[in-house]
C-alpha atoms as a PDB file:
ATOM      1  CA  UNK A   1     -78.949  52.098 -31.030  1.00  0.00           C
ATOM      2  CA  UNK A   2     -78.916  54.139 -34.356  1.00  0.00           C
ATOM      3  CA  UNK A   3     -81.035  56.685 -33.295  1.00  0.00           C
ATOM      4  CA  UNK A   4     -79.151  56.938 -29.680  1.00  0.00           C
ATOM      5  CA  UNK A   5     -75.661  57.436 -31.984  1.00  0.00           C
ATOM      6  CA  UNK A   6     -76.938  60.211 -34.170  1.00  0.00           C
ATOM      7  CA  UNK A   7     -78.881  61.679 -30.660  1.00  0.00           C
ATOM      8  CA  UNK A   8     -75.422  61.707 -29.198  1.00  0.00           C
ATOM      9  CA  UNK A   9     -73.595  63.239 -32.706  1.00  0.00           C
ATOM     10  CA  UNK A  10     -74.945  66.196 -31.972  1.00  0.00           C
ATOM     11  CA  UNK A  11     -72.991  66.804 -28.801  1.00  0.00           C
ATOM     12  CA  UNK A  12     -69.686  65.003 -29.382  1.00  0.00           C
ATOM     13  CA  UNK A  13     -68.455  62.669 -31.983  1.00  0.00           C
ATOM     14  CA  UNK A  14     -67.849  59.130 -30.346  1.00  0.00           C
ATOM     15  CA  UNK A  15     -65.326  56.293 -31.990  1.00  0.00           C
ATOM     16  CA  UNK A  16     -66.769  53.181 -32.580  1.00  0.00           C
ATOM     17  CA  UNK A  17     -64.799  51.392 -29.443  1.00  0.00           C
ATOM     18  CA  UNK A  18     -66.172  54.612 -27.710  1.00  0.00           C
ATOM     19  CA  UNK A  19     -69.648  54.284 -28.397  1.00  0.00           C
ATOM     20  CA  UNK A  20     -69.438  50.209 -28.421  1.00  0.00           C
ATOM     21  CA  UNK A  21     -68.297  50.487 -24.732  1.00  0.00           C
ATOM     22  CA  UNK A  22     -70.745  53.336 -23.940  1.00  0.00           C
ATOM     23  CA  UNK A  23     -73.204  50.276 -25.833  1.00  0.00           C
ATOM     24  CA  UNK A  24     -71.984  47.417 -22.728  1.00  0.00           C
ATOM     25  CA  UNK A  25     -73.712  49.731 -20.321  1.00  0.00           C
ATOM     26  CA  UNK A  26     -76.705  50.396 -21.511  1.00  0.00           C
ATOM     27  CA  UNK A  27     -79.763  48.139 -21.049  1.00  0.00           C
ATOM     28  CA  UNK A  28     -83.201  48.328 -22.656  1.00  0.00           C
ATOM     29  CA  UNK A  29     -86.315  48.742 -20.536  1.00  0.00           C
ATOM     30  CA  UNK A  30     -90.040  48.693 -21.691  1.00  0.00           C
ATOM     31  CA  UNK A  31     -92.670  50.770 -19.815  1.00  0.00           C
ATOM     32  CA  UNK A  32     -95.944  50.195 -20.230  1.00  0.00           C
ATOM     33  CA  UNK A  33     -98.776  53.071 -20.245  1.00  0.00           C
ATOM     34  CA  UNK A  34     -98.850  54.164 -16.954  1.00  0.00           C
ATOM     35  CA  UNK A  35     -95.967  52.145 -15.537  1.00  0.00           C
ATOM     36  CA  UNK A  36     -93.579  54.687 -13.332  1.00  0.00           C
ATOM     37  CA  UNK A  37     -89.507  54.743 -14.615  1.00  0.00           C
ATOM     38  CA  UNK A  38     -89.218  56.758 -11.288  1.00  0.00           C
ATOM     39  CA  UNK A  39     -91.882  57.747  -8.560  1.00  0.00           C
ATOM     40  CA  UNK A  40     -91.137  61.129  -5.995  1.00  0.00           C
ATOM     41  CA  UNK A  41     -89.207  60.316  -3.213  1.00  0.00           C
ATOM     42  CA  UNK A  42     -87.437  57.611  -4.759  1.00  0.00           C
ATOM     43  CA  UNK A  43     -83.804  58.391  -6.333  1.00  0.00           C
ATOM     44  CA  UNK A  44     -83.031  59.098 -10.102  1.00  0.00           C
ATOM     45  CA  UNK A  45     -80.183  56.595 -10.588  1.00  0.00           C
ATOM     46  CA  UNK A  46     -80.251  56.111 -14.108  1.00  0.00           C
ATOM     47  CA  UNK A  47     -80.771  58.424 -16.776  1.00  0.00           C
ATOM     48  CA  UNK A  48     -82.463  57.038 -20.099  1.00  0.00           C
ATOM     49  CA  UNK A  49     -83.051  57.711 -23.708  1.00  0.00           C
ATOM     50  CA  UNK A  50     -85.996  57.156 -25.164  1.00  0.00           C
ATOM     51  CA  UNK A  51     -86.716  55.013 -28.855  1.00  0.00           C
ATOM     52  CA  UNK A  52     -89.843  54.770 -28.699  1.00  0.00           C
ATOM     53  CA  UNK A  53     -93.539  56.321 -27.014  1.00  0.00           C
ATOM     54  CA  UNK A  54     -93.665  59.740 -24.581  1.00  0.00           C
ATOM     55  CA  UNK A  55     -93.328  59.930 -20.903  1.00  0.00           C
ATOM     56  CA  UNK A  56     -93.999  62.555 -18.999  1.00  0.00           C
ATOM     57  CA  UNK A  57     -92.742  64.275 -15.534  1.00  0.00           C
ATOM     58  CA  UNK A  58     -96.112  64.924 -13.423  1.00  0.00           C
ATOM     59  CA  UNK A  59     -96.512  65.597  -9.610  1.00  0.00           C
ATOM     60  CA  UNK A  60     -99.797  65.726  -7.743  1.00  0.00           C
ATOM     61  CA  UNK A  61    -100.745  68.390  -5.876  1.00  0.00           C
ATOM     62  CA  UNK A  62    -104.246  69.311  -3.758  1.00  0.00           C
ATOM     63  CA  UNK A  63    -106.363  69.184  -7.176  1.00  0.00           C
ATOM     64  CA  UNK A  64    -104.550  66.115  -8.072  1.00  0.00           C
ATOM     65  CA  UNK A  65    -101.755  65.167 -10.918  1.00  0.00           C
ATOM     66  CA  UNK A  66    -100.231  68.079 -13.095  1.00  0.00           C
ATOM     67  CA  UNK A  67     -97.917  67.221 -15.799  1.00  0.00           C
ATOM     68  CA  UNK A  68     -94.884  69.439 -16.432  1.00  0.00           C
ATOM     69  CA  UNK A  69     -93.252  68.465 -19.502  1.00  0.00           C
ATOM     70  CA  UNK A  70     -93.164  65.668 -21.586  1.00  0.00           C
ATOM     71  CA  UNK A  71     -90.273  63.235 -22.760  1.00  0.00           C
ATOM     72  CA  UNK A  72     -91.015  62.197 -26.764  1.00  0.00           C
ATOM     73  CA  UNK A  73     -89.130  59.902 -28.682  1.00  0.00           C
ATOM     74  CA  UNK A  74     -85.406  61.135 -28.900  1.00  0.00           C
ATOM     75  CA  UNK A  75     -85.296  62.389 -25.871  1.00  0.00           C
ATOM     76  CA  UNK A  76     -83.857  61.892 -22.194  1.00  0.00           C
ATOM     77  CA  UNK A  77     -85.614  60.480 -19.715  1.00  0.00           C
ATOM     78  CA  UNK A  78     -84.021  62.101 -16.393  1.00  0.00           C
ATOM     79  CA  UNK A  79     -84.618  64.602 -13.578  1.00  0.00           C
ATOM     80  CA  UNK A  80     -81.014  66.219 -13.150  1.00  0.00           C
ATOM     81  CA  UNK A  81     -81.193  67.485  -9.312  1.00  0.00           C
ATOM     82  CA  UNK A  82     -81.938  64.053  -8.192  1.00  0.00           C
ATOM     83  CA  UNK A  83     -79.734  62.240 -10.706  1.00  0.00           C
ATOM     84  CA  UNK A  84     -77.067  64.741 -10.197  1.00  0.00           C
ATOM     85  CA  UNK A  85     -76.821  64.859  -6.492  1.00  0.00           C
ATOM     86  CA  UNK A  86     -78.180  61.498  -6.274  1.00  0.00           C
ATOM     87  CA  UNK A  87     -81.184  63.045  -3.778  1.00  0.00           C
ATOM     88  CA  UNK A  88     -84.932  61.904  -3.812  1.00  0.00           C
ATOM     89  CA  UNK A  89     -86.724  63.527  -6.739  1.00  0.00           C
ATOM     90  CA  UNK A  90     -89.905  66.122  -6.386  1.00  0.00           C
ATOM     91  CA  UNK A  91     -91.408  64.654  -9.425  1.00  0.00           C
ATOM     92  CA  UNK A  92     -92.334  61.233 -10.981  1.00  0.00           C
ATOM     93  CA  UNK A  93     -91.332  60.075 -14.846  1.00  0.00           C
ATOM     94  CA  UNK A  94     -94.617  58.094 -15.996  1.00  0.00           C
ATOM     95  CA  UNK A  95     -95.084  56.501 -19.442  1.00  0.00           C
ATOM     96  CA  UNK A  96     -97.998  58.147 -21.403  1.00  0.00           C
ATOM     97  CA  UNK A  97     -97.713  55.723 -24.397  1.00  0.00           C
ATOM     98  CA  UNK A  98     -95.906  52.316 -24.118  1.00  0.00           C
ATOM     99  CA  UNK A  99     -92.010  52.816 -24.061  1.00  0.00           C
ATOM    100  CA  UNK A 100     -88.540  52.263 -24.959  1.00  0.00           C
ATOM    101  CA  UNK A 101     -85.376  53.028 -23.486  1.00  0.00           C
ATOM    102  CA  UNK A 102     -81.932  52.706 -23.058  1.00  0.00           C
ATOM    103  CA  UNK A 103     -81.074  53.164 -19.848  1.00  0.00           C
ATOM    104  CA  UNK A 104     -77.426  54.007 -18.109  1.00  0.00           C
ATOM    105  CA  UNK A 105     -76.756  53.630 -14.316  1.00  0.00           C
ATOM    106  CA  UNK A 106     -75.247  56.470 -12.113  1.00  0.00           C
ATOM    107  CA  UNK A 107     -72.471  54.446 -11.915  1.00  0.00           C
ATOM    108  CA  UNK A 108     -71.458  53.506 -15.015  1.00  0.00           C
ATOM    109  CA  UNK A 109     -72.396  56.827 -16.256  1.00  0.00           C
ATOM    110  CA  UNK A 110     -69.597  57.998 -13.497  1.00  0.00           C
ATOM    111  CA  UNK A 111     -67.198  55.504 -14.850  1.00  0.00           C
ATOM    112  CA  UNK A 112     -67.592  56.819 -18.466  1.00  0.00           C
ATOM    113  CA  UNK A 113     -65.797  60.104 -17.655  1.00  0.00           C
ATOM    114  CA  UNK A 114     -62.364  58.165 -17.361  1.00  0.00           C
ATOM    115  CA  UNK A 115     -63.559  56.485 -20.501  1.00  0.00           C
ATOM    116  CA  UNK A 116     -64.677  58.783 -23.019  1.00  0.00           C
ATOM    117  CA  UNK A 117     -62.693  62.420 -22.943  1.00  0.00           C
ATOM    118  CA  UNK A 118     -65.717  64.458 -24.176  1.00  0.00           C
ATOM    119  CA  UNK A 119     -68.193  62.567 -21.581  1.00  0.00           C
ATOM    120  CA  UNK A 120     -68.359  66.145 -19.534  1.00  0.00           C
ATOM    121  CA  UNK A 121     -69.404  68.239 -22.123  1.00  0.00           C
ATOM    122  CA  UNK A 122     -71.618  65.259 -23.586  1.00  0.00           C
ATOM    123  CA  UNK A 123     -73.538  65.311 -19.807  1.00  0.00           C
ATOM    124  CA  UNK A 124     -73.677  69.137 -19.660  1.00  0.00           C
ATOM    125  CA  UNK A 125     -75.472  69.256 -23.019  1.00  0.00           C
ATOM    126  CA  UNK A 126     -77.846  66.511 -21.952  1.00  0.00           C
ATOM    127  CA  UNK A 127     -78.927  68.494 -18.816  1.00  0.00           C
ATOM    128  CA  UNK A 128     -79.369  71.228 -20.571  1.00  0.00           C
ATOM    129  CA  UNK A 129     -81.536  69.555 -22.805  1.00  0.00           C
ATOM    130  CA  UNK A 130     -83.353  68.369 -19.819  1.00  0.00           C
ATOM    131  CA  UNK A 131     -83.890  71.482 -18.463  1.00  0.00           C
ATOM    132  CA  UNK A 132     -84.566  73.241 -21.633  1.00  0.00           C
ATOM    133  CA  UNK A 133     -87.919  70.720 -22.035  1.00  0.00           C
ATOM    134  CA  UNK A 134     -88.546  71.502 -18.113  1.00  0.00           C
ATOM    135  CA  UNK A 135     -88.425  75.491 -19.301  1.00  0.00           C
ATOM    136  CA  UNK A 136     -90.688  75.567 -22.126  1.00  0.00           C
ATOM    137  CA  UNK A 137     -93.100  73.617 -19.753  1.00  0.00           C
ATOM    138  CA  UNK A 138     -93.034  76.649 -17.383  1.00  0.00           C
ATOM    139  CA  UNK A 139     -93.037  78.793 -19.997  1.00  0.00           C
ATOM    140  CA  UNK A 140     -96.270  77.331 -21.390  1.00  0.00           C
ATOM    141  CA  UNK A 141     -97.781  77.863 -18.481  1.00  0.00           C
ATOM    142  CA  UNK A 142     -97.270  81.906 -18.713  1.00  0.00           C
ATOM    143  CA  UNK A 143     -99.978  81.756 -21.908  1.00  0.00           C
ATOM    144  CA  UNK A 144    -103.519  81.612 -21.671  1.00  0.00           C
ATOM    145  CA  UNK A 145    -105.009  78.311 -22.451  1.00  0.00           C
ATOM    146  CA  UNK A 146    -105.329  79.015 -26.697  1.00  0.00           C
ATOM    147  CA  UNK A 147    -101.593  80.015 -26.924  1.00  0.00           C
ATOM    148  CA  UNK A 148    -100.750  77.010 -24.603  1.00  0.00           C
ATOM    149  CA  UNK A 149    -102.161  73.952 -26.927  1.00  0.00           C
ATOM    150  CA  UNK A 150    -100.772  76.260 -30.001  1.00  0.00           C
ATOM    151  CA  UNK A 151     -97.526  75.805 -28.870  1.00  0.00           C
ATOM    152  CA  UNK A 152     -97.618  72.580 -27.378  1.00  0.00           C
ATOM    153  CA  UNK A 153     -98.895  71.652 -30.640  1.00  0.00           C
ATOM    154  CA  UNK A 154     -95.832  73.379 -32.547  1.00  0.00           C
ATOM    155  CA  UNK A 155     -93.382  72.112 -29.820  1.00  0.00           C
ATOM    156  CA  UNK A 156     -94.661  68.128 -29.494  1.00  0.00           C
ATOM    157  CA  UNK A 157     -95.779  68.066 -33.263  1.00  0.00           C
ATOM    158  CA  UNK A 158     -98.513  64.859 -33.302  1.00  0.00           C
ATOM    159  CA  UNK A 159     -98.549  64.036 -29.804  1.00  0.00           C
ATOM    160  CA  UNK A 160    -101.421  65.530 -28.937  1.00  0.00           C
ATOM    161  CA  UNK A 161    -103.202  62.448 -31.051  1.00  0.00           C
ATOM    162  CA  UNK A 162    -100.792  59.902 -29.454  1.00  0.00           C
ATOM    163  CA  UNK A 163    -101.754  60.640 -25.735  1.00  0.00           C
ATOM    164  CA  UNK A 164    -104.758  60.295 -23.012  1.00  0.00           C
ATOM    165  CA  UNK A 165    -106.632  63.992 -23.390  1.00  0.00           C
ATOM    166  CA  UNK A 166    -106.753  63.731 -19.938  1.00  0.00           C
ATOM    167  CA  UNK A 167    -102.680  63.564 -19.526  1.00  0.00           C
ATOM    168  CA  UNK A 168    -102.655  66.955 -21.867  1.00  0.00           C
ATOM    169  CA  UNK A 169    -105.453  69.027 -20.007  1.00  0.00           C
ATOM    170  CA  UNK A 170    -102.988  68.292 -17.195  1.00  0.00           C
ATOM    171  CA  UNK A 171    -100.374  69.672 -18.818  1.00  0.00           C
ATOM    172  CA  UNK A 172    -102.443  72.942 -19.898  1.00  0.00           C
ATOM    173  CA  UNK A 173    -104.145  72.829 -16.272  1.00  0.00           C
ATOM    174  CA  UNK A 174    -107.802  72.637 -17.828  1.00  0.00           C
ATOM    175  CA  UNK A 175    -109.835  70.107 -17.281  1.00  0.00           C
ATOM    176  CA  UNK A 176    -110.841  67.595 -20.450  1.00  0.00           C
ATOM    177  CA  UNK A 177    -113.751  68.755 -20.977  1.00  0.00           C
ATOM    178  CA  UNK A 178    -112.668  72.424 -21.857  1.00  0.00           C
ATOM    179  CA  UNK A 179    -110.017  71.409 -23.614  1.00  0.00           C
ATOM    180  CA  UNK A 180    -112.571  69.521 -26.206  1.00  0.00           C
ATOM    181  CA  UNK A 181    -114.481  72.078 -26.152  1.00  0.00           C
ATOM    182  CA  UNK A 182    -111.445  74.222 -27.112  1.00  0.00           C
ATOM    183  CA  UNK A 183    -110.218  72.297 -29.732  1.00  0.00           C
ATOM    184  CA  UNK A 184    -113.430  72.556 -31.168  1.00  0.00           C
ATOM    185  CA  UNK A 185    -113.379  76.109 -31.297  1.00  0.00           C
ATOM    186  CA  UNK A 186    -110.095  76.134 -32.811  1.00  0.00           C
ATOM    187  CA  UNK A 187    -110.853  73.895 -35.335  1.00  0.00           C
ATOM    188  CA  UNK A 188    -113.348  75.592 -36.964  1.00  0.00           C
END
């Protein structure tokens, strides 16, 4: 819960009572690698914050799964159109690593905004955040494949060690076996 308080700190700054009612709705949930917190299709009723491993938000397309943007430690775990609107989502949320999150319902998160005064401006700031992370994965994608992994690398410092090399060719749209052989060209 420490790390979700200072997370939220930098938005708005929550009383105890605040922040200890904001605490009675959240749960924890535990992914597994490869479990799905949400698959396309289905709706994004909860939005989560993750203490611990990486998702990612992938969808598959006629040469198979491409991964748009990851979700590290620290950060939350939603896909705002669905969530938002409460529509079925384009994408899927998949754990890369084994996970931890707090998650808050729709409808408690609803319920907060009598609650907490500051509970708009905390949401806005953690869609933008969301789309900010969906932005730099589009904007990744503008590079060739070199300037791609440098950022990534500058962007998701140590990940690239912490996931499958097949989950981050699908992020840079190579396939694994350039992307060793690129990282081998970089590294020496």
């Amino acid at each position: 819960m420490k790390l979700l308080k200072e997370f939220l700190s930098r938005y708005i700054t929550l009383s105890d009572p605040q922040f200890e009612n904001l605490g009675n709705s959240l749960r924890e949930m535990h992914l597994q690698e490869g479990d799905y917190l949400l698959r396309e299709g289905n709706i994004c009723r909860t939005i989560g914050f993750v203490t611990q491993g990486t998702l990612r938000v992938l969808h598959f397309d006629q040469d198979g799964e491409v991964t748009r943007y990851f979700i590290p430690k620290g950060a939350i775990a939603v896909l705002p159109d669905s969530f938002r609107y409460q529509a079925p989502a384009n994408e899927n949320i998949q754990a890369v690593t084994d996970c931890r999150l707090w998650i808050l319902r729709y409808e408690d998160l609803i319920k907060m905004y009598d609650q907490i005064p500051m509970w708009t401006r905390l949401v806005q700031k953690l869609l933008e955040e969301v789309q900010h992370q969906r932005a730099l994965g589009r904007r990744l994608n503008m590079q060739d494949v070199r300037t791609r992994l440098q950022l990534f690398n500058e962007e998701y410092p140590g990940l690239a060690q912490e996931i499958p090399i097949k989950t981050l060719a699908s992020f840079l749209r190579i396939s694994p076996l350039e992307l060793t052989k690129i990282r081998s060209e970089m590294a020496q």
